[in-house]
Protein backbone atom coordinates (compact mmCIF):
# COMPACT_ATOMS: atom_id res chain seq x y z
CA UNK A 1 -19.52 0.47 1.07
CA UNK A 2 -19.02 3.08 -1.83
CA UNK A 3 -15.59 4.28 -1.50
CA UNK A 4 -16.66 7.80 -1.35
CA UNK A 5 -18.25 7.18 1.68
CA UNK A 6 -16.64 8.84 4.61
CA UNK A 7 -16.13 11.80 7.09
CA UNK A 8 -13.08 13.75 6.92
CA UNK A 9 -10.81 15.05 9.62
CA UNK A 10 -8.12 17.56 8.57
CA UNK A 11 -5.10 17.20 10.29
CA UNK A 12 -1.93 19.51 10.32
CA UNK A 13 -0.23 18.10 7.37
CA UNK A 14 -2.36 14.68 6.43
CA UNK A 15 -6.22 13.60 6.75
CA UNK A 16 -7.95 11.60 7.87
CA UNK A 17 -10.85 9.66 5.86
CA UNK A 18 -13.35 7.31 8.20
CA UNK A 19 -15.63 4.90 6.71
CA UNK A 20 -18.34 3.63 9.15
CA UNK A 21 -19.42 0.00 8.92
CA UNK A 22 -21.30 0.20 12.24
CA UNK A 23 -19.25 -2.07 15.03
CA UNK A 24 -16.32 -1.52 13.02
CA UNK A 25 -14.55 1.96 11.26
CA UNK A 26 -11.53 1.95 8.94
CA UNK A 27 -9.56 5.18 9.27
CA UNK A 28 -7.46 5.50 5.65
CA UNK A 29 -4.66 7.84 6.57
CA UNK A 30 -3.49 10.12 3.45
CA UNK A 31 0.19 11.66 4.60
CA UNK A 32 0.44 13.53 1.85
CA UNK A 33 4.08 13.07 2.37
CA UNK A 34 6.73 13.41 -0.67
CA UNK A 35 5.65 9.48 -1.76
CA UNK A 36 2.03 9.73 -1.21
CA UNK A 37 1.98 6.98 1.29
CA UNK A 38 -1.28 5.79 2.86
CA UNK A 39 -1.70 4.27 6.80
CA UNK A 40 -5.00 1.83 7.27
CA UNK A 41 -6.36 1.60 10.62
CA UNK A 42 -8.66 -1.22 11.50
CA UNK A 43 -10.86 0.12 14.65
CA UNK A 44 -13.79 -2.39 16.88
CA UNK A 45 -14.51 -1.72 20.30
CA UNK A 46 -11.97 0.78 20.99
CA UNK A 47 -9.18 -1.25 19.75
CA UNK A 48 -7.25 -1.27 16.74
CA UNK A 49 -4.89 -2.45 14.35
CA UNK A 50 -2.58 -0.75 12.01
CA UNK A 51 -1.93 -1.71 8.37
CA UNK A 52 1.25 -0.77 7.16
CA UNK A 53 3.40 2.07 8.75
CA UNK A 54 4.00 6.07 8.29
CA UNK A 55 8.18 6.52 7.34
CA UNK A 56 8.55 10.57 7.88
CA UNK A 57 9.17 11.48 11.12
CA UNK A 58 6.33 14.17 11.34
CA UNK A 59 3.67 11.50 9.93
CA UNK A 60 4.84 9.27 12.95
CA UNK A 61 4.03 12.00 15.45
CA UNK A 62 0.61 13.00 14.01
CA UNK A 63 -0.67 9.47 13.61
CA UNK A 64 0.40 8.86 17.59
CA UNK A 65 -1.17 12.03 18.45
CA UNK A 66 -4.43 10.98 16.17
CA UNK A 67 -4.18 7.54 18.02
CA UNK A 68 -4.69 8.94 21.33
CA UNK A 69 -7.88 7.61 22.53
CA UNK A 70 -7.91 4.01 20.93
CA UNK A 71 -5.46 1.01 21.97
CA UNK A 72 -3.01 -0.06 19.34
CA UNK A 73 -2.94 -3.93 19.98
CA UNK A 74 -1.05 -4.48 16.77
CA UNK A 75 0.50 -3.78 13.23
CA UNK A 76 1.04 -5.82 10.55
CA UNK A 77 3.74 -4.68 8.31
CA UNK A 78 4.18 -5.71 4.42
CA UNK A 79 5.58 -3.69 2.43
CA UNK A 80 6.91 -0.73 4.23
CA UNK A 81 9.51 -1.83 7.02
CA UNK A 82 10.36 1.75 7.54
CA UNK A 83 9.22 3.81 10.01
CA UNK A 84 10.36 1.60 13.09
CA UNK A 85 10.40 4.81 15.53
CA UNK A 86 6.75 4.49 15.23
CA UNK A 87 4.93 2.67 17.87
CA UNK A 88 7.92 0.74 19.11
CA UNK A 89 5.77 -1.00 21.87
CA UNK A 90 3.07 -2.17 19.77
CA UNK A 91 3.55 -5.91 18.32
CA UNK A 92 4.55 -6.13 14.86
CA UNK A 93 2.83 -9.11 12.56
CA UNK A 94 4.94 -10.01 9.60
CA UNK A 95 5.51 -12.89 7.28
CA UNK A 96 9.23 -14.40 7.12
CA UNK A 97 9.38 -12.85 3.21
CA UNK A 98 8.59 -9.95 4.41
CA UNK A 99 10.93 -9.73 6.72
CA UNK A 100 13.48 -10.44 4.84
CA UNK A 101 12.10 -7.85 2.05
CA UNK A 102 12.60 -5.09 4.73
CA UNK A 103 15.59 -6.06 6.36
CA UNK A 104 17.59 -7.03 3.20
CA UNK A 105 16.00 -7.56 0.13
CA UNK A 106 14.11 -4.51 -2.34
CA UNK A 107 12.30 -2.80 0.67
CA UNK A 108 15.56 -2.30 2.22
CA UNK A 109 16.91 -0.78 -0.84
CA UNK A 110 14.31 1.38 -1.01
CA UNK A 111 14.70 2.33 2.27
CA UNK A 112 18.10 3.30 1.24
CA UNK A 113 17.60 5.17 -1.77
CA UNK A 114 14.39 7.49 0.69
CA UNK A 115 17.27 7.88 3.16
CA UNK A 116 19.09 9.06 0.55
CA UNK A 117 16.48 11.27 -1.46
CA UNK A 118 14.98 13.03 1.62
CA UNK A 119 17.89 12.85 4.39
CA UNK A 120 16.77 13.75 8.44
CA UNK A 121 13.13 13.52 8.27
CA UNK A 122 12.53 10.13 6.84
CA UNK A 123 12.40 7.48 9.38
CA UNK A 124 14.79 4.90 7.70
CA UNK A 125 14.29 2.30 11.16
CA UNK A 126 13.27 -0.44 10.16
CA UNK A 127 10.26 -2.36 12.22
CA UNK A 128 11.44 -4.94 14.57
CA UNK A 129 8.85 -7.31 13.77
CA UNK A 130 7.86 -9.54 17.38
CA UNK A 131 5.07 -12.21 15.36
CA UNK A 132 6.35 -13.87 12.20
CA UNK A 133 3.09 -15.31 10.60
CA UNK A 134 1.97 -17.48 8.16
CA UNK A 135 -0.91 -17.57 5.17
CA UNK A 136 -4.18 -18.11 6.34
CA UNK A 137 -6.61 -16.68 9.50
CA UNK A 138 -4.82 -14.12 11.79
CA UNK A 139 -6.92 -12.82 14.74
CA UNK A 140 -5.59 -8.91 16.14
CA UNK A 141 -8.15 -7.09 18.57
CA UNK A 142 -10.99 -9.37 17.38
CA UNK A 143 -10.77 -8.56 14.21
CA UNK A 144 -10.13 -11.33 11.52
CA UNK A 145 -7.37 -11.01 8.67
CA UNK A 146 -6.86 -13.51 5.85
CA UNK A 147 -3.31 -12.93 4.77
CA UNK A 148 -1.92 -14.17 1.19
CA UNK A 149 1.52 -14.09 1.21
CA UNK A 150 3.04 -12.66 -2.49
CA UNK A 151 6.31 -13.05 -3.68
CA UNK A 152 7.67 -9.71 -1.76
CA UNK A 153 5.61 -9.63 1.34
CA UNK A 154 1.86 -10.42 1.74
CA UNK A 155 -1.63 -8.56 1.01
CA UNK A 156 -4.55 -9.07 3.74
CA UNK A 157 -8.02 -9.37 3.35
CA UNK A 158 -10.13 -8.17 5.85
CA UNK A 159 -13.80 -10.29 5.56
CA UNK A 160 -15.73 -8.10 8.02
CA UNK A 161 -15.42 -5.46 5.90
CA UNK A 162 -15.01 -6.70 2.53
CA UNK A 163 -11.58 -5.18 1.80
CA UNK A 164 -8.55 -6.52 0.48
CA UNK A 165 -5.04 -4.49 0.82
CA UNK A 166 -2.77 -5.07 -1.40
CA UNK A 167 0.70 -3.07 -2.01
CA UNK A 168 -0.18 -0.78 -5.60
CA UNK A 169 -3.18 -0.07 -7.50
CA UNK A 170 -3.93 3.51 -8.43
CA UNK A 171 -6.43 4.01 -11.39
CA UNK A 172 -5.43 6.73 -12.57
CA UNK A 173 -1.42 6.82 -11.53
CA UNK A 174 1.38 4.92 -12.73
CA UNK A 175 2.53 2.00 -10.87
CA UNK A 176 5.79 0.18 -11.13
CA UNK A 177 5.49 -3.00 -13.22
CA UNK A 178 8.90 -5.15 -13.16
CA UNK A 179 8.06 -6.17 -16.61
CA UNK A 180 5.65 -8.69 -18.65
CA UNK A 181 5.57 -11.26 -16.53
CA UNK A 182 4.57 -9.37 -13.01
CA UNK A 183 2.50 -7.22 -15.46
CA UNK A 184 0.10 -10.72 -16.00
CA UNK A 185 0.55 -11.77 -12.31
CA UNK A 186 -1.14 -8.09 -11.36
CA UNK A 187 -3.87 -8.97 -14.23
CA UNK A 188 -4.44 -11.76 -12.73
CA UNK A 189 -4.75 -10.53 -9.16
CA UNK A 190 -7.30 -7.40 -10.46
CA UNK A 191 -9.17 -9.98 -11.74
CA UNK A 192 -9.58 -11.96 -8.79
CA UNK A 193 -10.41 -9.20 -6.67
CA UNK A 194 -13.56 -8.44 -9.11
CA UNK A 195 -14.43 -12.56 -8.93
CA UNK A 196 -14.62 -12.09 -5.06
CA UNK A 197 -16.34 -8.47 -5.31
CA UNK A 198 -14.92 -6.60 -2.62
CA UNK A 199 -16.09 -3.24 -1.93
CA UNK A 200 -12.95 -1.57 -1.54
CA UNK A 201 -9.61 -2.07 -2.36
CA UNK A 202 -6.81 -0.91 0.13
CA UNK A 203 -3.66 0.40 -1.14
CA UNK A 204 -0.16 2.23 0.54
CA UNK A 205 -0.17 5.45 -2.08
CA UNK A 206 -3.75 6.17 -3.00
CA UNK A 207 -6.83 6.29 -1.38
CA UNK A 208 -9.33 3.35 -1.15
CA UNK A 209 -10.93 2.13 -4.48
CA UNK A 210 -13.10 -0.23 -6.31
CA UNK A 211 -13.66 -2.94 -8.45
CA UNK A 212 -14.11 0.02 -11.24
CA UNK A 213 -10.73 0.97 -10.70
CA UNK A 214 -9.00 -2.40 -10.94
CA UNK A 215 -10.84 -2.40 -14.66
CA UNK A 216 -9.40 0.38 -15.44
CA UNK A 217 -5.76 -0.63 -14.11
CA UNK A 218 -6.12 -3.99 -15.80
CA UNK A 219 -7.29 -1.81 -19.02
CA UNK A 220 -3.99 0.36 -18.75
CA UNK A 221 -1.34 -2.64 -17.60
CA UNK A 222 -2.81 -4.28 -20.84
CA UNK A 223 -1.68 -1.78 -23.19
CA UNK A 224 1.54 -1.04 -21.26
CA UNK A 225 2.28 -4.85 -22.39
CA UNK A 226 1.50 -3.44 -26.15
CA UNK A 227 3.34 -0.23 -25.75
CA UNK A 228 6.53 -2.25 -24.76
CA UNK A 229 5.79 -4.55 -27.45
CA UNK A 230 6.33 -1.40 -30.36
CA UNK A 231 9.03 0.40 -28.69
CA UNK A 232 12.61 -0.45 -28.96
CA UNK A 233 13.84 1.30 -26.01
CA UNK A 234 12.92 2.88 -22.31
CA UNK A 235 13.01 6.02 -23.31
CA UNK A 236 10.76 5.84 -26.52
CA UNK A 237 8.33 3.54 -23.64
CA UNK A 238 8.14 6.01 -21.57
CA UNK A 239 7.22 8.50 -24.00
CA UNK A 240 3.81 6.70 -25.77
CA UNK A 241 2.77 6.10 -22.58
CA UNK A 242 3.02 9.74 -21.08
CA UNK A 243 1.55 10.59 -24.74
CA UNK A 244 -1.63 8.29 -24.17
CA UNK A 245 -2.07 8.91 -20.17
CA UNK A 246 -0.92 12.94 -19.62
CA UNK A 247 -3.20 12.91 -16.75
CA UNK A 248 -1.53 10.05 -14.67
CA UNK A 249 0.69 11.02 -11.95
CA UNK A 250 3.65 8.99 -10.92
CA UNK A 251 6.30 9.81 -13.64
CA UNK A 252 9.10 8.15 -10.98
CA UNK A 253 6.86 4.64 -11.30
CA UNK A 254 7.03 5.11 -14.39
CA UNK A 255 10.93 5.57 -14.88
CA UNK A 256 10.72 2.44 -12.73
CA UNK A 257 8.72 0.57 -15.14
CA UNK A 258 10.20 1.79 -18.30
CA UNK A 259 13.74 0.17 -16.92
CA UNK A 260 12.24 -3.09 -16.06
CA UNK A 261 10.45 -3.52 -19.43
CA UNK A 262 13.80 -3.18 -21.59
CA UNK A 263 16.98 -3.91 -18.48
């Protein structure tokens, strides 16, 4: 499936992009809210499952409203626990680190710091999650998920379609990067991904990609490592690497990024 393969449908504030695999569709919700978030939903036989969650309130009630006519018979939640006004009936898939990254560890600080960037209309609930689950085979609406747990939550391959989601790609954005180390643990997930030859990769701020794009992110984290390497300070980071990518969006992962390479 080539990632710019789909139908659009326009809704009041996000879209809507559908790819068509035949039995099955995957319905990539853009928000176009204030952190470019992204919604996946898995659809078969007039069910569905939900990867990850909407957090603005007016995101929530568009999704429901786009939802109508299919049954929700789950969501699995990773790495954004807020949101928990949406769908509060629907069952809620989780693993135990993820839980605890929502509920108390960095997702719930960055639940805290949304709350306090964009007040009222972020939905700073946090998912009640009803299925704790492990690595390995999970079964939702007939639809088969292989989740890998990572050391914040857990990313999910989906085999019938040959997708993987994971949390962060974006070729041609900054992402955050806690430093070298993480920096050669994403390396060395990118280049797993391109072993196994997906045909898209799923991701909760930018639109679905490809195995071109994690080259070019493994190209760019690569001389973010060499950048960091010449620069003496976060500030003097930050600037080579705005100087050598002007086009990138994502200056606040990068402010991000730049403090975890020199703390």
């Amino acid at each position: 499936m080539n990632k710019n393969t789909f139908t659009t449908v326009k809704l009041e504030k996000g879209e809507m992009n559908i790819y068509d695999f035949g039995n099955i569709k995957l319905h990539a919700y853009k928000t176009n809210d204030f952190i470019d978030d992204e919604v996946f939903i898995i659809e078969k036989n007039g069910k569905a499952v939900i990867i990850e969650s909407p957090c603005f309130f007016d995101n929530n009630n568009e999704l429901e409203q786009y939802l109508n006519d299919v049954e929700v018979e789950g969501m699995l939640i990773a790495y954004h626990g807020a949101g928990g006004t949406f769908l509060p009936n629907v069952p809620k898939y989780a693993t135990q680190n993820a839980v605890e990254y929502s509920e108390n560890g960095g997702g719930k600080n960055l639940i805290n710091n949304f709350t306090g960037a964009f007040g009222e209309i972020f939905d700073n609930a946090v998912h009640k999650i009803t299925d704790v689950i492990g690595e390995g085979r999970v079964t939702i609406a007939d639809i088969d998920f292989v989740i890998r747990q990572t050391p914040e939550a857990f990313d999910i391959e989906i085999p019938e379609i040959n997708a993987v989601y994971t949390h962060m790609l974006g070729h041609d954005c900054h992402s955050i990067v806690a430093g070298t180390t993480h920096a050669d643990a994403i390396i060395t997930q990118l280049k797993e991904y391109i072993e196994k030859g997906y045909d898209l990769i799923l991701t909760s701020h930018y639109t679905p990609e490809d195995l071109k794009d994690a080259e070019t992110k493994i190209a760019y984290i690569e001389n973010l490592k060499n950048i960091a390497e010449k620069c003496s300070n976060a500030e003097e980071f930050k600037f080579e690497v705005q100087k050598q990518y002007p086009a990138y969006s994502g200056e606040n992962y990068l402010d991000m990024t730049a403090r975890f390479f020199f703390a």
